[in-house]
C-alpha atoms as a PDB file:
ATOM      1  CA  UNK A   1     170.348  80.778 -98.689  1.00  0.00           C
ATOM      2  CA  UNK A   2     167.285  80.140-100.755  1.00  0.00           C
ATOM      3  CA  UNK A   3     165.685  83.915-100.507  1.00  0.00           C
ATOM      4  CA  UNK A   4     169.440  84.658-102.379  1.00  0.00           C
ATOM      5  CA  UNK A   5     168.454  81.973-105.143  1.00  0.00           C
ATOM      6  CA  UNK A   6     165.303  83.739-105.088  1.00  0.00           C
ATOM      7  CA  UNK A   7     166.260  87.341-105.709  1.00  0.00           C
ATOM      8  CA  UNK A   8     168.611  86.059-108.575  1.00  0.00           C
ATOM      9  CA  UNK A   9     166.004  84.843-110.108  1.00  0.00           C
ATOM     10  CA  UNK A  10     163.725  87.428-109.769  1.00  0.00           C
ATOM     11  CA  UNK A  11     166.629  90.332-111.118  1.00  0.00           C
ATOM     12  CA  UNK A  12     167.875  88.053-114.129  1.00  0.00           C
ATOM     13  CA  UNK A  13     163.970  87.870-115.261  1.00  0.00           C
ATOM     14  CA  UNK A  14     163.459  91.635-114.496  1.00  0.00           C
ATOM     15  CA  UNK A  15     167.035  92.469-116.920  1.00  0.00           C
ATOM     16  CA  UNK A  16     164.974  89.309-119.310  1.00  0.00           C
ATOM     17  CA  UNK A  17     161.743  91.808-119.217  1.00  0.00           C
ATOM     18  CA  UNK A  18     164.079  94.926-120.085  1.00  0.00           C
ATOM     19  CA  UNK A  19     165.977  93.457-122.866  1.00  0.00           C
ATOM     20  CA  UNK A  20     162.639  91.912-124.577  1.00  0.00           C
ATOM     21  CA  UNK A  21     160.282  95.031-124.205  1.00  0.00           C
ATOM     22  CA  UNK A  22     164.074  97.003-126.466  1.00  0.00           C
ATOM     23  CA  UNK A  23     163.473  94.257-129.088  1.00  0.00           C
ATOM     24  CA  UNK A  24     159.751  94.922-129.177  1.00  0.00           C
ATOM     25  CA  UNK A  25     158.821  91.261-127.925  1.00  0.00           C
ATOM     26  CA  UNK A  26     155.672  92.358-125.817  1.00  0.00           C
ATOM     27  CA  UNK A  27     154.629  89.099-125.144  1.00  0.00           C
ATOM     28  CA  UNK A  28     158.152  87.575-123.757  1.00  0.00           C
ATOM     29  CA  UNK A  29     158.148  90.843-121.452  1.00  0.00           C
ATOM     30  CA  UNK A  30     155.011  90.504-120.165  1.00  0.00           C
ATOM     31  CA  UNK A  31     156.032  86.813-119.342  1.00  0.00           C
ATOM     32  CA  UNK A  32     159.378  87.685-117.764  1.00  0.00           C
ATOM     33  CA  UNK A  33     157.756  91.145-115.889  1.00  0.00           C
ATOM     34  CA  UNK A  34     154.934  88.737-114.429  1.00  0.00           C
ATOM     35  CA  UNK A  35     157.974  85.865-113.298  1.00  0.00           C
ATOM     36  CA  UNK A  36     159.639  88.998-111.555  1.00  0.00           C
ATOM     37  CA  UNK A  37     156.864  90.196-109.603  1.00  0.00           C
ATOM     38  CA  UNK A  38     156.242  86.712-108.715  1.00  0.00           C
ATOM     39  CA  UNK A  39     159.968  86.500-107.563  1.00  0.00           C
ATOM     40  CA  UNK A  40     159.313  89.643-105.758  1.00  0.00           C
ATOM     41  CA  UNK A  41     156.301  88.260-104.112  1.00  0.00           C
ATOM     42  CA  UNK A  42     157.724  85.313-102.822  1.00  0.00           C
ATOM     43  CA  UNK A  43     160.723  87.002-100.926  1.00  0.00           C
ATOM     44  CA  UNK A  44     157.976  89.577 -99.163  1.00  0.00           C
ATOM     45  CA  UNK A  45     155.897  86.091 -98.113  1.00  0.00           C
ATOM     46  CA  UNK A  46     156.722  85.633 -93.935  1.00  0.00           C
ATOM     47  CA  UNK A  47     159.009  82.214 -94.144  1.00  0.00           C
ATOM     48  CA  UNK A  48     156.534  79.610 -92.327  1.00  0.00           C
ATOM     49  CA  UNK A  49     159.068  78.286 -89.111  1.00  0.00           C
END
């Protein structure tokens, strides 16, 4: 349930990233593009049992 969470996260910051870098806020995008890949990261991380 929590890698779902997890992925929802990570896509609403990627769309976040897409809509800043249209209105030219570089520094917002970068933020959002780096909470994304973090996202990203953390659902490719093997779940400790």
């Amino acid at each position: 349930m929590v890698p779902l969470y997890i992925a929802a996260i990570g896509l609403a910051m990627a769309a976040s990233a897409v809509w800043r870098y249209r209105q030219r806020d570089m520094l917002g995008m970068a933020a959002s593009a780096l909470m994304a890949v973090l996202a990203v990261a953390a659902l490719l991380l093997p779940a400790k049992p």
